[in-house]
N, C-alpha and C. Protein backbone atom coordinates (compact mmCIF):
# COMPACT_ATOMS: atom_id res chain seq x y z
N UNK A 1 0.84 -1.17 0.00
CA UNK A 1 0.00 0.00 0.00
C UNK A 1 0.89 1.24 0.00
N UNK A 2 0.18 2.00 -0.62
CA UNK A 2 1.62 3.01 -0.91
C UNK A 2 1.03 4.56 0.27
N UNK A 3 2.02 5.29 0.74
CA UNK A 3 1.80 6.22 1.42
C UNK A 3 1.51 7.41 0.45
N UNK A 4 0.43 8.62 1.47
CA UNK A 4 0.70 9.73 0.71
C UNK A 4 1.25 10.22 0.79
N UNK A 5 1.21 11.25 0.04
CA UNK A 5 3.00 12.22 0.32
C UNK A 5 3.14 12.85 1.26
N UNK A 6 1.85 13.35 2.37
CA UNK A 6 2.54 14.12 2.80
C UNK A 6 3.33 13.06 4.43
N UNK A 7 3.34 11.82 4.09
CA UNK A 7 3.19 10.84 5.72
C UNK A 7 5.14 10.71 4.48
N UNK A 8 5.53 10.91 3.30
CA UNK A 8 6.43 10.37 2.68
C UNK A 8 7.66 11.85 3.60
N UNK A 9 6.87 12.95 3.28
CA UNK A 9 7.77 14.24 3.50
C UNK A 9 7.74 13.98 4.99
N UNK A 10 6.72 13.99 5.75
CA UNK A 10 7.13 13.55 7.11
C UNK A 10 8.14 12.73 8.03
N UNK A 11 7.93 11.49 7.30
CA UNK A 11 9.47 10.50 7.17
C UNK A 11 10.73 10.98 7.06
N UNK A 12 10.75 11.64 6.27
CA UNK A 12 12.21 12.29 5.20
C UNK A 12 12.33 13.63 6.29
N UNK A 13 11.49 14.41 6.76
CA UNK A 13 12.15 15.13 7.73
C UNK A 13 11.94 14.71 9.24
N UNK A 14 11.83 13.46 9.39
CA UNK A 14 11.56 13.19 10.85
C UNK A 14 10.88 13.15 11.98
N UNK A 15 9.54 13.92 11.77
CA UNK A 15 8.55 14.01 11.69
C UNK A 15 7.71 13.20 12.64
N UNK A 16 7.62 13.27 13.90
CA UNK A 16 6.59 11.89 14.33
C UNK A 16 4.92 11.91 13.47
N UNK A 17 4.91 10.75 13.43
CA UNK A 17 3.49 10.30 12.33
C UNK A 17 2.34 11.47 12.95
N UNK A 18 2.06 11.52 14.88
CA UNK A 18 1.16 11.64 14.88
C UNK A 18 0.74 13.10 15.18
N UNK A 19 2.22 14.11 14.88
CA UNK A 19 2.43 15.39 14.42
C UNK A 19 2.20 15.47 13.16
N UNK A 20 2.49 15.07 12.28
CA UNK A 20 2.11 14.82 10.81
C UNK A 20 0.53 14.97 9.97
N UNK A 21 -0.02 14.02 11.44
CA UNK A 21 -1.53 13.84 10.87
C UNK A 21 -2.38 14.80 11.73
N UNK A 22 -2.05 15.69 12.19
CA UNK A 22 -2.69 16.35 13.07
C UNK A 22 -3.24 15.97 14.23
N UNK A 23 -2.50 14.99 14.97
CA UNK A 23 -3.27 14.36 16.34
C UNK A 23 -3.39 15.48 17.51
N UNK A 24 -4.15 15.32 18.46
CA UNK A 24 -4.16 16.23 19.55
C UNK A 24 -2.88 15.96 19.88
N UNK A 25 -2.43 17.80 20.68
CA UNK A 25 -1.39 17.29 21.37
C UNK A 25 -1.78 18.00 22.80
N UNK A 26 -1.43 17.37 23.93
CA UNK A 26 -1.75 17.44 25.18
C UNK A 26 -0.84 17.78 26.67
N UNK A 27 -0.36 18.63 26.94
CA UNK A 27 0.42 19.04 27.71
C UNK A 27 -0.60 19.47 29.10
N UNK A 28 -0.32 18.29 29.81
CA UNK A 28 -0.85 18.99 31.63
C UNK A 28 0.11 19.18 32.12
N UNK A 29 0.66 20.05 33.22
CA UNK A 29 1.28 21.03 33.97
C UNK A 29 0.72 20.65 35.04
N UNK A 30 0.62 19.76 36.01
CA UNK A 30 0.26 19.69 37.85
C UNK A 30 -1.30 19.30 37.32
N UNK A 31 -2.33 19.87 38.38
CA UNK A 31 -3.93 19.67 38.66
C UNK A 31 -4.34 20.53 37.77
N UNK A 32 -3.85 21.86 37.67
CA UNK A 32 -4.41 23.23 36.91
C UNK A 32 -4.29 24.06 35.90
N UNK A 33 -3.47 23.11 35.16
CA UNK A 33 -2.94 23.90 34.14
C UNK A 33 -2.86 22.64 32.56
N UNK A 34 -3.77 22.99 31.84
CA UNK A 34 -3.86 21.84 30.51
C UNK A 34 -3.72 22.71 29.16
N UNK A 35 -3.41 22.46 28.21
CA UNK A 35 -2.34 22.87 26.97
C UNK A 35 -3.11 22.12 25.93
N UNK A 36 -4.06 21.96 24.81
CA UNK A 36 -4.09 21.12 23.85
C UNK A 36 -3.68 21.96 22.78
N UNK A 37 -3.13 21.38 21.89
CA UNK A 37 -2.84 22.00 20.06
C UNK A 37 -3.90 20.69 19.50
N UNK A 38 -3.73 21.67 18.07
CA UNK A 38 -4.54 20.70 17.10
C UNK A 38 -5.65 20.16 17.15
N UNK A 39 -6.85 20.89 18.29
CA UNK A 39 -8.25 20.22 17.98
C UNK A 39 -8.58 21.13 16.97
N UNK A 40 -9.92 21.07 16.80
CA UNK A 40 -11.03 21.39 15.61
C UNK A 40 -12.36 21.88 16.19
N UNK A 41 -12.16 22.14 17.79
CA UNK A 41 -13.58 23.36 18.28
C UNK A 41 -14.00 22.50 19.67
N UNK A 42 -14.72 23.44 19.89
CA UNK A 42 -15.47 22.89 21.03
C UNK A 42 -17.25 22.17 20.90
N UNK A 43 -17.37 21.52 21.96
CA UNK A 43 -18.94 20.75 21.80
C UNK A 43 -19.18 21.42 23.04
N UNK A 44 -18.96 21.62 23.99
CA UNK A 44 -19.48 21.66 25.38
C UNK A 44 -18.44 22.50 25.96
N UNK A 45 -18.87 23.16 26.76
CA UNK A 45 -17.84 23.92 28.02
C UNK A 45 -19.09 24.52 29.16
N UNK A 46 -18.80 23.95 30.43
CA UNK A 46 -19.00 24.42 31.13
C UNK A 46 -18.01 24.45 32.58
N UNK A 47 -18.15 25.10 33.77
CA UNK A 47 -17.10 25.41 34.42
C UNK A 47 -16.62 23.85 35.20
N UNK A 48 -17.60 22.67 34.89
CA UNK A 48 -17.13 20.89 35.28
C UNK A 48 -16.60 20.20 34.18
N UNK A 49 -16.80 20.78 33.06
CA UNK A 49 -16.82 19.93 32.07
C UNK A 49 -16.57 20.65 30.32
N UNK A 50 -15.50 20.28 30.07
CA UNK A 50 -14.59 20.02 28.60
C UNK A 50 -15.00 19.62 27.72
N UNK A 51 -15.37 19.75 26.40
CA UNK A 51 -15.56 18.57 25.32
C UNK A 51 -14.89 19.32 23.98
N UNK A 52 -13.75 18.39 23.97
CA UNK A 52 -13.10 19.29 22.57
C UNK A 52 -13.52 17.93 21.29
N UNK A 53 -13.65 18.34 20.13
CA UNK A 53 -13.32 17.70 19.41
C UNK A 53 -11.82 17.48 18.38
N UNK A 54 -11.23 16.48 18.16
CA UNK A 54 -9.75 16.56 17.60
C UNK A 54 -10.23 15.87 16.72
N UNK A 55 -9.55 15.88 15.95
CA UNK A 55 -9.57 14.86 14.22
C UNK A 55 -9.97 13.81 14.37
N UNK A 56 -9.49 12.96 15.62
CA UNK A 56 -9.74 11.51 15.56
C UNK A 56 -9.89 10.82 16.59
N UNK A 57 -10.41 11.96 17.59
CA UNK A 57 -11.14 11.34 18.77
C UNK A 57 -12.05 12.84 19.78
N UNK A 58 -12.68 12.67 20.27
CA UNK A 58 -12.98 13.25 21.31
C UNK A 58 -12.79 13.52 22.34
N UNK A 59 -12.29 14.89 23.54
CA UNK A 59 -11.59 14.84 24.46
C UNK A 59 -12.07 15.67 25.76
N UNK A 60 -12.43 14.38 26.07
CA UNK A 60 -13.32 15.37 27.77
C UNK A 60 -11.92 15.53 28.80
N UNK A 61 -12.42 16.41 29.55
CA UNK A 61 -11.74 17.23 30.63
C UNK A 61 -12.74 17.53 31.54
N UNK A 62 -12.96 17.55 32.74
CA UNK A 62 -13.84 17.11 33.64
C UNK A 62 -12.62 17.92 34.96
N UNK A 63 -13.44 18.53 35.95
CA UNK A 63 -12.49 19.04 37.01
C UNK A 63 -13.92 20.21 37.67
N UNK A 64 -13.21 21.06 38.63
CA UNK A 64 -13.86 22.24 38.75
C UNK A 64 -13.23 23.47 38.61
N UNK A 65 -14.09 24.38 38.76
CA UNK A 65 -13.44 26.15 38.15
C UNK A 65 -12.98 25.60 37.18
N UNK A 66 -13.50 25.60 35.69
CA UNK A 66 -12.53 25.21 34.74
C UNK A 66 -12.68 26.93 33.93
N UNK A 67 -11.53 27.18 33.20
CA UNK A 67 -11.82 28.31 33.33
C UNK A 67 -10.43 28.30 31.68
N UNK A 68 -11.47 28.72 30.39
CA UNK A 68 -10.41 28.84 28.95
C UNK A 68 -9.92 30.20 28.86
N UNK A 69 -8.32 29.99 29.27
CA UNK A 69 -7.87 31.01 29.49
C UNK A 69 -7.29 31.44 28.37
N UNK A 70 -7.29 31.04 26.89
CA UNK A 70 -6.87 31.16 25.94
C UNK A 70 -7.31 30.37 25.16
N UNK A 71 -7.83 30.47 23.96
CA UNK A 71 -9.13 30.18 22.78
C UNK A 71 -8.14 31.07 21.16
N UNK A 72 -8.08 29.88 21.15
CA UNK A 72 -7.00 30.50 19.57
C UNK A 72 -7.70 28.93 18.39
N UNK A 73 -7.18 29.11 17.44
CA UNK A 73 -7.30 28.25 16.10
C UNK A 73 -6.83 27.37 16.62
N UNK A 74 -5.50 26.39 16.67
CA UNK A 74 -4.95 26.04 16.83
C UNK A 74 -4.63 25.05 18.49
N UNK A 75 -5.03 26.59 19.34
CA UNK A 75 -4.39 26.29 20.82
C UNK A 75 -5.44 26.33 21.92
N UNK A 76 -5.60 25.73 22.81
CA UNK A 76 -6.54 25.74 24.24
C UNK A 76 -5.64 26.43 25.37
N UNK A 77 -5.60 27.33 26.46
CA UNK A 77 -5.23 26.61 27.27
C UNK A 77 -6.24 26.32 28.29
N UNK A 78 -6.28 26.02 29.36
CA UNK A 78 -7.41 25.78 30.48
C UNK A 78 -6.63 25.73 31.77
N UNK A 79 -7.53 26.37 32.22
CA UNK A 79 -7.18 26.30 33.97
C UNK A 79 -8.53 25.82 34.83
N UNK A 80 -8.09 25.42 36.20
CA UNK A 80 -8.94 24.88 37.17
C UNK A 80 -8.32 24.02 37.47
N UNK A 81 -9.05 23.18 38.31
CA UNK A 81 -8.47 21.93 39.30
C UNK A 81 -9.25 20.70 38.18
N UNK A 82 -8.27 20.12 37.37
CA UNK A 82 -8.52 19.32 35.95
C UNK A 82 -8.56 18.01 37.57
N UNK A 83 -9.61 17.09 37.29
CA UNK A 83 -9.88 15.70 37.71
C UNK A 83 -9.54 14.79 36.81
N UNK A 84 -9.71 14.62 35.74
CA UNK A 84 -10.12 13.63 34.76
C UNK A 84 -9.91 14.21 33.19
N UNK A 85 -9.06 13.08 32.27
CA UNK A 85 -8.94 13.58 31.09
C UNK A 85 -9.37 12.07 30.18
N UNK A 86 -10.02 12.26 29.54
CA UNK A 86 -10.70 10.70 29.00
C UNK A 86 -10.52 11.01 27.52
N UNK A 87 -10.52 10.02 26.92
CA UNK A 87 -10.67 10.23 25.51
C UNK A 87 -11.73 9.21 24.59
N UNK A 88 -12.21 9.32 23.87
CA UNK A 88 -13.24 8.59 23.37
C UNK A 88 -13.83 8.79 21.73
């Protein structure tokens, strides 16, 4: 099966696959501090409860005081006391 090009140029510069394909990427910092790149919007926000959608899965965040301290294209960040990060 042959690859497309752009998983070929990825290879050739080193590239992890799942930077390549646009996977979430997820950086927590302690209880209060969460980082995603690369989703595609929100379904839900309220101050218990997260629901991002990413390319190829869905991503709850669950905690209290949740609080989007930054809302860009690209970037989340979130604060509060994060409980729970599930994916589905």
């Amino acid at each position: 099966m042959r690859k497309p090009a752009f998983q070929k140029v990825a290879a050739a510069m080193e590239i992890p696959a799942d930077l390549a394909e646009k996977a979430a990427l997820v950086e927590l910092t302690g209880q209060n501090f969460l980082r995603v790149e690369n989703y595609l919007g929100i379904i839900e926000y309220t101050a218990e409860r997260l629901l991002l959608q990413c390319k190829n899965c869905r991503l709850e965040i669950s905690g209290k005081n949740l609080l989007i301290e930054l809302y860009a294209r690209e970037e989340l960040i979130l604060r509060g006391q994060i409980e729970q990060l599930h994916y589905f």
